[in-house]
PDB file of N, CA and C in Angstrom:
ATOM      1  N   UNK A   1     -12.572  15.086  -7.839  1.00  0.00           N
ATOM      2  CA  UNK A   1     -13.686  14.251  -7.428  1.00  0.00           C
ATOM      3  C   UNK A   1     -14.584  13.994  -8.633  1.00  0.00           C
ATOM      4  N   UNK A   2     -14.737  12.637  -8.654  1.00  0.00           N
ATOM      5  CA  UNK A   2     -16.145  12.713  -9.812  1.00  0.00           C
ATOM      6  C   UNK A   2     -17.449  12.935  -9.693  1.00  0.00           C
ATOM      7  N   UNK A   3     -17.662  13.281 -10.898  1.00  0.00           N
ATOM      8  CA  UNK A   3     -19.677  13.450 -10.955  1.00  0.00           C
ATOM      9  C   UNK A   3     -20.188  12.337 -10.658  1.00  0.00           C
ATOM     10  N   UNK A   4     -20.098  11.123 -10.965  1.00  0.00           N
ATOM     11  CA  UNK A   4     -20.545  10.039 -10.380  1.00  0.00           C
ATOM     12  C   UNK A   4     -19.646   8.788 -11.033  1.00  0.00           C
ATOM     13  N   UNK A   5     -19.961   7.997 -10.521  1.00  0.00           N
ATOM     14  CA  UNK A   5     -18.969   6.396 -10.757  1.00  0.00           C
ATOM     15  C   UNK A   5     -18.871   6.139 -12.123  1.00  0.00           C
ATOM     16  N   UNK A   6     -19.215   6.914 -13.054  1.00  0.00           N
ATOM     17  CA  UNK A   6     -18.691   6.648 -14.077  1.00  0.00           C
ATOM     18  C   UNK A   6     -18.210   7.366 -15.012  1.00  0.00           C
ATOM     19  N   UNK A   7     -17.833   9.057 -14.324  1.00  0.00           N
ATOM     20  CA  UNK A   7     -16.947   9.586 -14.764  1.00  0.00           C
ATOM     21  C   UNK A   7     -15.559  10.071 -13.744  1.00  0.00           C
ATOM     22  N   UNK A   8     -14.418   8.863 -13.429  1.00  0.00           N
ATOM     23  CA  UNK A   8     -13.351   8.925 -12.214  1.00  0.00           C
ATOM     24  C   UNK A   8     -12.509   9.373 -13.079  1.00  0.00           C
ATOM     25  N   UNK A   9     -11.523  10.167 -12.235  1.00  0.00           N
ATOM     26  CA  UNK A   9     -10.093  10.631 -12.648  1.00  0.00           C
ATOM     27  C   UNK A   9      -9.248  10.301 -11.204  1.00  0.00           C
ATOM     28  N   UNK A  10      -8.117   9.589 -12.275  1.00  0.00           N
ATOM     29  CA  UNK A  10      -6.732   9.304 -11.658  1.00  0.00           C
ATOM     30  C   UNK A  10      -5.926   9.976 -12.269  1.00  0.00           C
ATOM     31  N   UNK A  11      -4.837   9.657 -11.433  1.00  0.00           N
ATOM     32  CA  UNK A  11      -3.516  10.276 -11.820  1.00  0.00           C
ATOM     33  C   UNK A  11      -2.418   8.840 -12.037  1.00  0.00           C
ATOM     34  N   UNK A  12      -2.133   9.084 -13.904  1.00  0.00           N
ATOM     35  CA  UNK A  12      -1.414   8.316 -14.197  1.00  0.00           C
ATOM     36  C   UNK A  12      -0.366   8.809 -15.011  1.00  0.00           C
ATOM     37  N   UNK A  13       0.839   8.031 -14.727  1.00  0.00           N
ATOM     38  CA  UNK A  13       2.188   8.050 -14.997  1.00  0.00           C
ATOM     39  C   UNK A  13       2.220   9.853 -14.454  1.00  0.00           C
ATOM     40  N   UNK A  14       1.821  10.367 -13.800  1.00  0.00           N
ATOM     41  CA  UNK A  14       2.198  11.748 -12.728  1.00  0.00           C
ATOM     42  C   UNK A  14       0.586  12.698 -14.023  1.00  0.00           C
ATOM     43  N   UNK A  15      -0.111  12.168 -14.689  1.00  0.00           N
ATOM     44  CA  UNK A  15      -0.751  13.096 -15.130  1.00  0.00           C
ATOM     45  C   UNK A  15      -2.224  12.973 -14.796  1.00  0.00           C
ATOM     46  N   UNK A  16      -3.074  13.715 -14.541  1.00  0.00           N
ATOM     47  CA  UNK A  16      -4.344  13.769 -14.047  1.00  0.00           C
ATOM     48  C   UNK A  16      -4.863  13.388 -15.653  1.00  0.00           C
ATOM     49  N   UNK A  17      -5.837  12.058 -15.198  1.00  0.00           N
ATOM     50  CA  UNK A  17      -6.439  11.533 -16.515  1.00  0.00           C
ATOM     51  C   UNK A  17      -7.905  11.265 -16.296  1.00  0.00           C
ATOM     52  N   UNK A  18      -8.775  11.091 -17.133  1.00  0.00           N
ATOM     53  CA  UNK A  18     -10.106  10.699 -16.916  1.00  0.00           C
ATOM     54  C   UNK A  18     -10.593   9.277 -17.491  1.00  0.00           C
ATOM     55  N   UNK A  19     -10.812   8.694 -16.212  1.00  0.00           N
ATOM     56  CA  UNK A  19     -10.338   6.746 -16.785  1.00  0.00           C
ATOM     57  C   UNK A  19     -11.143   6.585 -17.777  1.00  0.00           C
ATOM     58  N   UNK A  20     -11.201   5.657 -18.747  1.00  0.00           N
ATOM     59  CA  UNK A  20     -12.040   5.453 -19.708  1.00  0.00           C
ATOM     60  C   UNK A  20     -12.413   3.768 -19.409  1.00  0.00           C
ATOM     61  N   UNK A  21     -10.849   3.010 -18.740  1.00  0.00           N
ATOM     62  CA  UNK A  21     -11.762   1.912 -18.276  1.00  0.00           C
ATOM     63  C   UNK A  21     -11.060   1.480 -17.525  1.00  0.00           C
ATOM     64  N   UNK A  22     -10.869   0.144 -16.378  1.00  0.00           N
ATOM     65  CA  UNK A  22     -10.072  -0.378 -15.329  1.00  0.00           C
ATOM     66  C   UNK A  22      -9.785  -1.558 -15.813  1.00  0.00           C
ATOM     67  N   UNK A  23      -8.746  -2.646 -15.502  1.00  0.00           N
ATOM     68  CA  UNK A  23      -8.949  -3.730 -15.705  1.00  0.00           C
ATOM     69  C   UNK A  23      -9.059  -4.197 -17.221  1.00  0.00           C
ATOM     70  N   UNK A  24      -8.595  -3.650 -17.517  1.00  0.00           N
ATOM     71  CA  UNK A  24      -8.605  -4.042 -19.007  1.00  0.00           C
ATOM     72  C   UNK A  24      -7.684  -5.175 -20.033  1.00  0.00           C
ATOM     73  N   UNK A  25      -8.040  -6.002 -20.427  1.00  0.00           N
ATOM     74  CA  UNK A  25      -6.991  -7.010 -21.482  1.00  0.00           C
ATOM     75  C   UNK A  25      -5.852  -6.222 -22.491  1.00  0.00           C
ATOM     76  N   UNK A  26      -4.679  -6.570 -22.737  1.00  0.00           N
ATOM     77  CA  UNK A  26      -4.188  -6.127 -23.735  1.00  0.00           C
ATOM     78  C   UNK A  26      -4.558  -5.939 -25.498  1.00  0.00           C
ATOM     79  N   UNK A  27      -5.530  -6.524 -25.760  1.00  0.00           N
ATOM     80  CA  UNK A  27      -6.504  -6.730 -27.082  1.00  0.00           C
ATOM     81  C   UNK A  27      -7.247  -5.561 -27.097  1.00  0.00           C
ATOM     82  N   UNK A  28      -7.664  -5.393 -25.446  1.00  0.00           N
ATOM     83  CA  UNK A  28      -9.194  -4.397 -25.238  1.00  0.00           C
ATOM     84  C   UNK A  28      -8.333  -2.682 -25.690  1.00  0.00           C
ATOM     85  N   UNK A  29      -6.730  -3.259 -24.707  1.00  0.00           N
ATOM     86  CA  UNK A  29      -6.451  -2.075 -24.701  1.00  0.00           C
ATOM     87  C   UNK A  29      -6.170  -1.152 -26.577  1.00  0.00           C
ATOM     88  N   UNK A  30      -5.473  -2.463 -26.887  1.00  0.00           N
ATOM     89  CA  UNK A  30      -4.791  -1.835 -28.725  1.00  0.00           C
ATOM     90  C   UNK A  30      -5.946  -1.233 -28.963  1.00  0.00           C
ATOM     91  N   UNK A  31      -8.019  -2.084 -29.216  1.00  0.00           N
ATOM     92  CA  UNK A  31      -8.580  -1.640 -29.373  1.00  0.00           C
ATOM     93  C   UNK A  31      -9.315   0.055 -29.136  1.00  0.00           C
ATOM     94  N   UNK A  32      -8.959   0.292 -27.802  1.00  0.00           N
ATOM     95  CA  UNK A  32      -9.616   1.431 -27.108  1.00  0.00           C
ATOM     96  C   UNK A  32      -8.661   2.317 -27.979  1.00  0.00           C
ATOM     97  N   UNK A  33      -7.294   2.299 -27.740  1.00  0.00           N
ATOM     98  CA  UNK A  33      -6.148   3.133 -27.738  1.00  0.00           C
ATOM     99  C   UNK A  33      -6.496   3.801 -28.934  1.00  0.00           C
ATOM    100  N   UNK A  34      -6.821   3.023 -30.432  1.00  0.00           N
ATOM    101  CA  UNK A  34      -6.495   3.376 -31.722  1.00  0.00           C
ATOM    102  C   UNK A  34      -8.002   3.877 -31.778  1.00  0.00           C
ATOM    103  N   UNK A  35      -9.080   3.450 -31.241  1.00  0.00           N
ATOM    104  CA  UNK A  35     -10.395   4.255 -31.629  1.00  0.00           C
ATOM    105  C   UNK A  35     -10.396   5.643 -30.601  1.00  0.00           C
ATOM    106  N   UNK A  36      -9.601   5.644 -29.617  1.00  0.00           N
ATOM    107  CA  UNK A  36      -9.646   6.753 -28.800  1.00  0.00           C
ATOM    108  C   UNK A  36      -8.719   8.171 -29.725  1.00  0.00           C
ATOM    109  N   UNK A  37      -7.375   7.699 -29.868  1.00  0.00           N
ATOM    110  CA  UNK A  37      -6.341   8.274 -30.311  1.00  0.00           C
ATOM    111  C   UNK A  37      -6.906   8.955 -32.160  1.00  0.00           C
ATOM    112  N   UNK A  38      -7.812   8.140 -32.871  1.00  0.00           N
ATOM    113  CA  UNK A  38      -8.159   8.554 -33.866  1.00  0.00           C
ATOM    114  C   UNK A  38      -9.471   9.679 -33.677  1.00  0.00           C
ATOM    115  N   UNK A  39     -10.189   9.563 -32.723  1.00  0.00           N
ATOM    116  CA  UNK A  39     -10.650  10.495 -32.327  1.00  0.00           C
ATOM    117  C   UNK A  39     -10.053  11.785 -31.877  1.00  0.00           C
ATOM    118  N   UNK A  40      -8.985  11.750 -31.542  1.00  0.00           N
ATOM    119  CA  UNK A  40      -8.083  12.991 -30.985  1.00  0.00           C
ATOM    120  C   UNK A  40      -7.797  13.196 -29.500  1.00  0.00           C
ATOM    121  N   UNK A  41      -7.755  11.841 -29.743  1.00  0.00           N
ATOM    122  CA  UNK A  41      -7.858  11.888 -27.816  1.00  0.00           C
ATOM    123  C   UNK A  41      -6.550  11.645 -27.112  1.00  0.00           C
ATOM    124  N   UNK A  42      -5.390  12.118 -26.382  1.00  0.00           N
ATOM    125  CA  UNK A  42      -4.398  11.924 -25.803  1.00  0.00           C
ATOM    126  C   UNK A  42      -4.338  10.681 -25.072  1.00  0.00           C
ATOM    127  N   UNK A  43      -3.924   9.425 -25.360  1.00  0.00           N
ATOM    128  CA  UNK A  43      -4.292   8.086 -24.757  1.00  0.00           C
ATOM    129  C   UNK A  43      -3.536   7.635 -23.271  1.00  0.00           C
ATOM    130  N   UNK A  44      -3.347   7.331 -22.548  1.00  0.00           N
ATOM    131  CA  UNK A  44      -2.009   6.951 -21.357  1.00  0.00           C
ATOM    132  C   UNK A  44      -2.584   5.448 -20.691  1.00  0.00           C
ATOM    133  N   UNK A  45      -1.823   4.698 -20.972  1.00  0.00           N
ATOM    134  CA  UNK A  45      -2.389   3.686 -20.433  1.00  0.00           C
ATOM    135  C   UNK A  45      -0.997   3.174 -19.646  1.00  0.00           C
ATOM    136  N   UNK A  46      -1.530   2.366 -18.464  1.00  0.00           N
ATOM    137  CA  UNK A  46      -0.477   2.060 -17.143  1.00  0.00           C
ATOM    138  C   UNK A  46      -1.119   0.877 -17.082  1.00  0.00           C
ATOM    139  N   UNK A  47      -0.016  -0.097 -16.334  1.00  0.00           N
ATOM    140  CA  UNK A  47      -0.486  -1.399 -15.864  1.00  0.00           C
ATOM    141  C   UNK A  47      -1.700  -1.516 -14.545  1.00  0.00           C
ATOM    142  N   UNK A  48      -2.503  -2.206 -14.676  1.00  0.00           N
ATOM    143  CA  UNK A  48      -3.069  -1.943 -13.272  1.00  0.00           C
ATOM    144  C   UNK A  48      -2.649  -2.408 -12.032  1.00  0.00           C
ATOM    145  N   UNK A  49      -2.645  -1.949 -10.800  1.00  0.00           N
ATOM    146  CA  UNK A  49      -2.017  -2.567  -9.732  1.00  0.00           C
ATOM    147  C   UNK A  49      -2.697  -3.732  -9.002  1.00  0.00           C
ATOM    148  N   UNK A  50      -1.920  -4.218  -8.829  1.00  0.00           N
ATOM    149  CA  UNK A  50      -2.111  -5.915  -8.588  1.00  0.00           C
ATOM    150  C   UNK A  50      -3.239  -5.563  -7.431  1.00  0.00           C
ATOM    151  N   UNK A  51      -3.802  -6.833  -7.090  1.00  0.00           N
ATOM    152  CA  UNK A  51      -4.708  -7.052  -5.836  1.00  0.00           C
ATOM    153  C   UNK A  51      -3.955  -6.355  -4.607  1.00  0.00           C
ATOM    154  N   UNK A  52      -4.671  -6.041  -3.702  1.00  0.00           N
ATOM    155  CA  UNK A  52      -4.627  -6.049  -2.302  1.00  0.00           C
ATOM    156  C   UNK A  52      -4.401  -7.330  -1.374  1.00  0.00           C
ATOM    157  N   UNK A  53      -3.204  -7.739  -0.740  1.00  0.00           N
ATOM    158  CA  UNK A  53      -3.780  -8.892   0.379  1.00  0.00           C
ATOM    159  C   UNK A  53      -3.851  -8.815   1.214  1.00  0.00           C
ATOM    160  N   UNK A  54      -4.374  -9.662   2.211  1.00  0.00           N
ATOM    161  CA  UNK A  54      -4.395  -9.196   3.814  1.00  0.00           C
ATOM    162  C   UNK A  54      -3.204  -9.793   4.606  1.00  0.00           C
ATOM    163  N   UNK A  55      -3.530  -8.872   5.587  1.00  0.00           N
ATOM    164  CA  UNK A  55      -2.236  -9.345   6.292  1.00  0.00           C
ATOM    165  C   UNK A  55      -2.264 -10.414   7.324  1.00  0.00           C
ATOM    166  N   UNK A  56      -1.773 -11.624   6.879  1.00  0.00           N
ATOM    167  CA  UNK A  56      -1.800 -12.659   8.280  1.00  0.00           C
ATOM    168  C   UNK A  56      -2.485 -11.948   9.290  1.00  0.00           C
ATOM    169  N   UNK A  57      -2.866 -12.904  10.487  1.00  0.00           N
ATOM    170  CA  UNK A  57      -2.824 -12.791  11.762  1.00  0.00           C
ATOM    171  C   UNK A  57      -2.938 -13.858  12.683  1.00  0.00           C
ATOM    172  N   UNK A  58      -2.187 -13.776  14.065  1.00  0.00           N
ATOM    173  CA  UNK A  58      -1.670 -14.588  14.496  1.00  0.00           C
ATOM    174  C   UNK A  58      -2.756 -15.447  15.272  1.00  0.00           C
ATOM    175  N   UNK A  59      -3.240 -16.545  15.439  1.00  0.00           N
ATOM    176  CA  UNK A  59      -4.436 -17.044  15.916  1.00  0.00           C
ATOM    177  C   UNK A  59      -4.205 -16.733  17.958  1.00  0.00           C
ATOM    178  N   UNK A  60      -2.659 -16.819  18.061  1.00  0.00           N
ATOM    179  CA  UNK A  60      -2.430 -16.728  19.545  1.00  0.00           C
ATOM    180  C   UNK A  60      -1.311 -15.342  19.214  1.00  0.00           C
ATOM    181  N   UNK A  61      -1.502 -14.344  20.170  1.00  0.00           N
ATOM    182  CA  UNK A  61      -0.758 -13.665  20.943  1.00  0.00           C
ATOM    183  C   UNK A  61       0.202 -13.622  20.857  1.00  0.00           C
ATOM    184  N   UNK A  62       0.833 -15.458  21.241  1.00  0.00           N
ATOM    185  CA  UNK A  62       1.819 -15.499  21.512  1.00  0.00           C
ATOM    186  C   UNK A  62       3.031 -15.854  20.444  1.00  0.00           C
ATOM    187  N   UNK A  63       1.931 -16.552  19.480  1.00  0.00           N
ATOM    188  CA  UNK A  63       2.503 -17.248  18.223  1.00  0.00           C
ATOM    189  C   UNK A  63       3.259 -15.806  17.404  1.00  0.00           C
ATOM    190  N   UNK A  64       3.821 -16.556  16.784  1.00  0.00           N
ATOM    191  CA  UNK A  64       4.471 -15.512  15.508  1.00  0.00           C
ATOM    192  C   UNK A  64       4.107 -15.676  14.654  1.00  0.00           C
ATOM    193  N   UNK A  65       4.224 -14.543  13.467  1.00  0.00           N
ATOM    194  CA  UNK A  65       3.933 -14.981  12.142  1.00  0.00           C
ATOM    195  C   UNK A  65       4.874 -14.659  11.379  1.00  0.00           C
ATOM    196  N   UNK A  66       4.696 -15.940  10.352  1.00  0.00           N
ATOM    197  CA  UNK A  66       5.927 -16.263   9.828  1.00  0.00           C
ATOM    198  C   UNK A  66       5.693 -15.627   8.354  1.00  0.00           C
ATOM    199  N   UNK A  67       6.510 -14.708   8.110  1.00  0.00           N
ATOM    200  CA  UNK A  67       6.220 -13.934   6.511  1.00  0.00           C
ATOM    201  C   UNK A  67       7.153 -14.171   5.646  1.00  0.00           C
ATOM    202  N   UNK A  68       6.215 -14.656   4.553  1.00  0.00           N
ATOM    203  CA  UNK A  68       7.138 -15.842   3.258  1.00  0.00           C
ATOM    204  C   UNK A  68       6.820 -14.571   2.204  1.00  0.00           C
ATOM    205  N   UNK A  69       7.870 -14.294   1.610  1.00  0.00           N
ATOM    206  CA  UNK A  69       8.100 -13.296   0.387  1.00  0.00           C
ATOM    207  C   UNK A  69       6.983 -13.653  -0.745  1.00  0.00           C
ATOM    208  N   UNK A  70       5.963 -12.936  -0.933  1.00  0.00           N
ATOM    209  CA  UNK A  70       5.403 -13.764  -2.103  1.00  0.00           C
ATOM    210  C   UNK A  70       5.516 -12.716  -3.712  1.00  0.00           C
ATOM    211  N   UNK A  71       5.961 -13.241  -4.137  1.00  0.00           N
ATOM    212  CA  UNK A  71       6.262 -12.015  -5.613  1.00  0.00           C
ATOM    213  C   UNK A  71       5.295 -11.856  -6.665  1.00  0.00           C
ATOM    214  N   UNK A  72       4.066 -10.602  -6.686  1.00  0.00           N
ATOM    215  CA  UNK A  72       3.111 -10.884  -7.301  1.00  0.00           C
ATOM    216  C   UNK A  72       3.490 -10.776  -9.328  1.00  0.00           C
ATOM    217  N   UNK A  73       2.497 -11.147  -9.689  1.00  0.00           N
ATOM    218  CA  UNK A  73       2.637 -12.153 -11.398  1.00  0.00           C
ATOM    219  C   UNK A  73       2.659 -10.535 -11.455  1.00  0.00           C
ATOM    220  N   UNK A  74       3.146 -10.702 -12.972  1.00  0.00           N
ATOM    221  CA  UNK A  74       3.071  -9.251 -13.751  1.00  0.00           C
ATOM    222  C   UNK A  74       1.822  -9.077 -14.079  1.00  0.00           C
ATOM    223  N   UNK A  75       1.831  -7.616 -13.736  1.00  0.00           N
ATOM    224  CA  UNK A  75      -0.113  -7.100 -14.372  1.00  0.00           C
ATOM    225  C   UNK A  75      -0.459  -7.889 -15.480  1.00  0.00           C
ATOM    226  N   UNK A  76      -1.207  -8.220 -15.958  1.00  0.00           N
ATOM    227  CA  UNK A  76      -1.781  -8.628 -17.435  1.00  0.00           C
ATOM    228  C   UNK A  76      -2.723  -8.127 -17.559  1.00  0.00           C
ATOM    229  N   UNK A  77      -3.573  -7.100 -16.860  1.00  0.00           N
ATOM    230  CA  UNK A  77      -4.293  -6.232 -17.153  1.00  0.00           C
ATOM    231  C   UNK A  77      -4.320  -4.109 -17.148  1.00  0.00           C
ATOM    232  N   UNK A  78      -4.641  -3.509 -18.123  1.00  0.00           N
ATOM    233  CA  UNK A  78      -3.779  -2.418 -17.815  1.00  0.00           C
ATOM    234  C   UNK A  78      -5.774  -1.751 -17.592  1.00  0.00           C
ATOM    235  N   UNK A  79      -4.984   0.007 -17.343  1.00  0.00           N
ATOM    236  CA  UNK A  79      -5.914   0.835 -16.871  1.00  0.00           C
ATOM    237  C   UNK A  79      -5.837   2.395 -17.806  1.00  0.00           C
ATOM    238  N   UNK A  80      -6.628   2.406 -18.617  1.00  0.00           N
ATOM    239  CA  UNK A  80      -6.362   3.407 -19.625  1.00  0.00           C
ATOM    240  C   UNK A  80      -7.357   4.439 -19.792  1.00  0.00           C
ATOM    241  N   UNK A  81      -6.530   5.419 -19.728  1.00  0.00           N
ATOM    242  CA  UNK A  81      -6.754   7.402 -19.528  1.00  0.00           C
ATOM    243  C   UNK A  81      -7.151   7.732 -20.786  1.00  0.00           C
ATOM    244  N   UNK A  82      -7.793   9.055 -20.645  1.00  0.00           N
ATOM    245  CA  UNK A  82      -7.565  10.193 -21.550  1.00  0.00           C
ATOM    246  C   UNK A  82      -7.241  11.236 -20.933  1.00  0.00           C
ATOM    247  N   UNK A  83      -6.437  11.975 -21.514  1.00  0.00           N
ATOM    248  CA  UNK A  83      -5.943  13.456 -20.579  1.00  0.00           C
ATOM    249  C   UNK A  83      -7.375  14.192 -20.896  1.00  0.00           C
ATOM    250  N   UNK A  84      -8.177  14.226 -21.594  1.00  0.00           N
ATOM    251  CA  UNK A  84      -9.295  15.291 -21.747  1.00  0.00           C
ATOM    252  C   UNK A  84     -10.167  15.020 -20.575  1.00  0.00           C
ATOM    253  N   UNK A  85      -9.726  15.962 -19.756  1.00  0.00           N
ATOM    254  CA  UNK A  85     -10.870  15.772 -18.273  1.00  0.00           C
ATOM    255  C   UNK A  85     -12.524  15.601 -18.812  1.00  0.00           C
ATOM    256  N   UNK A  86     -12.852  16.262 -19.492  1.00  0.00           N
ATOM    257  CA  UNK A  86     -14.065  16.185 -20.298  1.00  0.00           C
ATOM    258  C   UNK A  86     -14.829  14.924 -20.703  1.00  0.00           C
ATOM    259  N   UNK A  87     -13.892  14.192 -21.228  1.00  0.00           N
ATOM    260  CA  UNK A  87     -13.999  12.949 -21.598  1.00  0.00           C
ATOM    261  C   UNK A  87     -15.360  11.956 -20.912  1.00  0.00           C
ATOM    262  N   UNK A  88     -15.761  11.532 -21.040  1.00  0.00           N
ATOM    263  CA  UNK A  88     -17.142  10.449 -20.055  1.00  0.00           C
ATOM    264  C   UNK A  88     -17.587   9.273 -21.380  1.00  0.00           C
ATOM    265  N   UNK A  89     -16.458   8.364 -20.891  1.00  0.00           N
ATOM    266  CA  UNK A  89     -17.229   7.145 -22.193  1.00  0.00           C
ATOM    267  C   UNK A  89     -18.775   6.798 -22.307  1.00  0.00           C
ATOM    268  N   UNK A  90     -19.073   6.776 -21.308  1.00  0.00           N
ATOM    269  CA  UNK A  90     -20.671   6.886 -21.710  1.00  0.00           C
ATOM    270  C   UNK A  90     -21.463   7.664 -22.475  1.00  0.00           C
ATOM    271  N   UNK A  91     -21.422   8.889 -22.046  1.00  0.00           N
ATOM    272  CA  UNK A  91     -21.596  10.224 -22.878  1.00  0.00           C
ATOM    273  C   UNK A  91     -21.145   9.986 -24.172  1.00  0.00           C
ATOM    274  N   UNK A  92     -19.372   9.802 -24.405  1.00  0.00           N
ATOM    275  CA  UNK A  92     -19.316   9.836 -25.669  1.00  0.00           C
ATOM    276  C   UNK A  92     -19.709   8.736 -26.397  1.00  0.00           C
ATOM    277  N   UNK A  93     -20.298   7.556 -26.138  1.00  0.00           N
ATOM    278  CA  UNK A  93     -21.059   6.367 -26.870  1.00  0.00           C
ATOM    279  C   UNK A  93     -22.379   6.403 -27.359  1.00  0.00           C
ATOM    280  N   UNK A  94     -23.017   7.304 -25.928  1.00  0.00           N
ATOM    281  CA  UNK A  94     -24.573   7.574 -26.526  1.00  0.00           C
ATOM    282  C   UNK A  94     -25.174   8.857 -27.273  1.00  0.00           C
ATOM    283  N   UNK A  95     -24.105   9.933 -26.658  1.00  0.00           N
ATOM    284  CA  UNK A  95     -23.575  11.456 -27.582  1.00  0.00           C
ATOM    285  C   UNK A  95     -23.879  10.959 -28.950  1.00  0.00           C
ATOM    286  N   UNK A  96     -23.078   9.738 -29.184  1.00  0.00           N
ATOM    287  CA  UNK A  96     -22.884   9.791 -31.063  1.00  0.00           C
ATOM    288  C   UNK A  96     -21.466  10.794 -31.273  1.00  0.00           C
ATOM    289  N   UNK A  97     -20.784  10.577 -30.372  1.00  0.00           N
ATOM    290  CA  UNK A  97     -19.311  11.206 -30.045  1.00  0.00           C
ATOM    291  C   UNK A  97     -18.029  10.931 -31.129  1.00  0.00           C
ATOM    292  N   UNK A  98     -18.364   9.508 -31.095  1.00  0.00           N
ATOM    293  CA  UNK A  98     -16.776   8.976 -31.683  1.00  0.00           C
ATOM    294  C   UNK A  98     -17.369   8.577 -32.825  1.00  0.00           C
ATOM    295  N   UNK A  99     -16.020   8.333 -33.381  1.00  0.00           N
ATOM    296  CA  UNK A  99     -16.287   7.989 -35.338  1.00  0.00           C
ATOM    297  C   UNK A  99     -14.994   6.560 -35.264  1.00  0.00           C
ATOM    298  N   UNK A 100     -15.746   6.115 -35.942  1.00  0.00           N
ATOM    299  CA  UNK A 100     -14.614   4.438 -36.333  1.00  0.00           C
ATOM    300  C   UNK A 100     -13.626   4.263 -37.443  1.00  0.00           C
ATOM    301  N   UNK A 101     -12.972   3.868 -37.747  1.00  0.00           N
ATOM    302  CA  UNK A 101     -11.835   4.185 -38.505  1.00  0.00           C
ATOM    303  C   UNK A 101     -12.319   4.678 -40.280  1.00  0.00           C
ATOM    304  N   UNK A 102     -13.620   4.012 -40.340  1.00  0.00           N
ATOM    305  CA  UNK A 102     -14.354   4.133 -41.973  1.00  0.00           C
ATOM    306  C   UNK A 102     -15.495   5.153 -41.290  1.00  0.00           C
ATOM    307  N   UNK A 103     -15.509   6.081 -40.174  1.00  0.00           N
ATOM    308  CA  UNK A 103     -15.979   7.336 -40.453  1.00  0.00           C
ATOM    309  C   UNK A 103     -17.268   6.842 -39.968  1.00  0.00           C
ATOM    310  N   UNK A 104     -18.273   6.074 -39.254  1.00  0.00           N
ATOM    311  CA  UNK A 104     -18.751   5.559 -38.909  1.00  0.00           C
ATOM    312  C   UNK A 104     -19.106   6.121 -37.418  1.00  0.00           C
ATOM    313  N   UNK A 105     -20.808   6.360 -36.726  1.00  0.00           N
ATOM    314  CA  UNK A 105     -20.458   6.160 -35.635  1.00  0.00           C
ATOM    315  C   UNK A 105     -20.400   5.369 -34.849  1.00  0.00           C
ATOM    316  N   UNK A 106     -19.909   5.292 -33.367  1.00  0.00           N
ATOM    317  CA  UNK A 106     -19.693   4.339 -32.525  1.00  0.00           C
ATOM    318  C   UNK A 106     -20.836   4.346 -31.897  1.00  0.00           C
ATOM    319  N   UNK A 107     -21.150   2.680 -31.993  1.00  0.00           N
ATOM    320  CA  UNK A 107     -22.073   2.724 -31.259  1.00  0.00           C
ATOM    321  C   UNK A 107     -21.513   1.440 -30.056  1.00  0.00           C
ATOM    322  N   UNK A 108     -22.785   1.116 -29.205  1.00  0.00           N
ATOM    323  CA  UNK A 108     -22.737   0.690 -27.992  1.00  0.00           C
ATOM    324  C   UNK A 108     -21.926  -0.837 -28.344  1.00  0.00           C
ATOM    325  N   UNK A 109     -22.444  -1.554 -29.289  1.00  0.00           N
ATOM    326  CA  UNK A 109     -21.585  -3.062 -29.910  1.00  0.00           C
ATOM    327  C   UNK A 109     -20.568  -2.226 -30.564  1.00  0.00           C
ATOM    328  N   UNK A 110     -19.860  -1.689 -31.060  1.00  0.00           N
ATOM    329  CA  UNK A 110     -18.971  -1.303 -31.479  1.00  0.00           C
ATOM    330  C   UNK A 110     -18.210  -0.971 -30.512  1.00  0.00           C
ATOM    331  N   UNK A 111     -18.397  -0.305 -29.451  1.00  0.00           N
ATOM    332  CA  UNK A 111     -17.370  -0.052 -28.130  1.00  0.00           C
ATOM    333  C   UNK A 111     -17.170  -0.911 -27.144  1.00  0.00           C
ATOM    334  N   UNK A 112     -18.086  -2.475 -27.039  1.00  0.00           N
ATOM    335  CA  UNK A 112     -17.863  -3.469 -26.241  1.00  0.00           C
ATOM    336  C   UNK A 112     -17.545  -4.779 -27.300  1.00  0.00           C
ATOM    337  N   UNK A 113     -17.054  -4.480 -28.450  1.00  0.00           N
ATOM    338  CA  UNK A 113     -16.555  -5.139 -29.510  1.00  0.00           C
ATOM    339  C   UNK A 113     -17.115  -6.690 -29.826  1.00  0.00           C
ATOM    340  N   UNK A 114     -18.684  -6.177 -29.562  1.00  0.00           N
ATOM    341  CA  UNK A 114     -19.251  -7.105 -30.221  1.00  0.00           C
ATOM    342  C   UNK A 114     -19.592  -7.417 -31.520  1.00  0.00           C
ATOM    343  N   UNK A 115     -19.386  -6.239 -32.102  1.00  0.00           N
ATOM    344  CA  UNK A 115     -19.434  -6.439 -33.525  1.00  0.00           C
ATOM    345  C   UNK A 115     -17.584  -6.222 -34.335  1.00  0.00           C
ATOM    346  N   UNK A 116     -17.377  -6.341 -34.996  1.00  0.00           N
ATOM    347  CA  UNK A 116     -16.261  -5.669 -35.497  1.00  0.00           C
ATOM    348  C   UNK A 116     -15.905  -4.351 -36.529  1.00  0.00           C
ATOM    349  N   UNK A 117     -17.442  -4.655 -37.321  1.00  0.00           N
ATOM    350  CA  UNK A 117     -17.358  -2.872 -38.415  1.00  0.00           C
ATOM    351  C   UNK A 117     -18.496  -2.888 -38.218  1.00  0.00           C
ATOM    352  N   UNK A 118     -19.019  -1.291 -38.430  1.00  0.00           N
ATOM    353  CA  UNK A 118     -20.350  -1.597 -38.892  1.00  0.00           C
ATOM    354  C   UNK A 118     -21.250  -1.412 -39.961  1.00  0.00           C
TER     355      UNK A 118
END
């Protein structure tokens, strides 16, 4: 269970992880991965699972419903872990936690990649 909504743990690819973010782009992800992983952080990232849809329903009783196969698009967004239960991206952004590839710390534009060095 988490401490609050912004420190969740799932279980990905069968390992209990502590999300670092949901929904994420493939750009966001290379980014996170290599500033996470250079920190020392065990990285796991999984595709995220597609939407939820609802299920028809029949306006009459009597009617049927007619169910057309629909094949959802491939994720294009993934969902990426750290195994360190410890872990809380927030914490480690405002901590003064992480270091950037030139040894640098991370700060808040640096982890929503508004800047690029700093």
């Amino acid at each position: 269970m988490a401490i609050n909504q912004n420190h969740t743990f799932e279980e990905l690819d069968g390992v209990k992880c502590c999300i670092v973010e949901k929904n994420a782009s493939q750009e966001r992800v290379n980014f996170l991965k290599q500033l996470l992983e250079l920190n020392n952080y065990i990285v796991i990232v999984v595709p995220s699972p597609p939407p939820k849809t609802a299920t028809p329903v029949a306006a009459n009783p009597n009617d049927e419903i007619v169910q057309t196969e629909i094949i959802p698009p491939t994720p294009s967004t993934f969902t990426i872990g750290v195994t360190d239960l410890s872990f809380n991206p927030t914490n480690a952004v405002w901590g003064r936690l992480l270091k950037t590839p030139e040894g640098d710390v991370v700060t808040q534009s640096y982890w929503l990649q508004k800047i690029n060095h700093m």
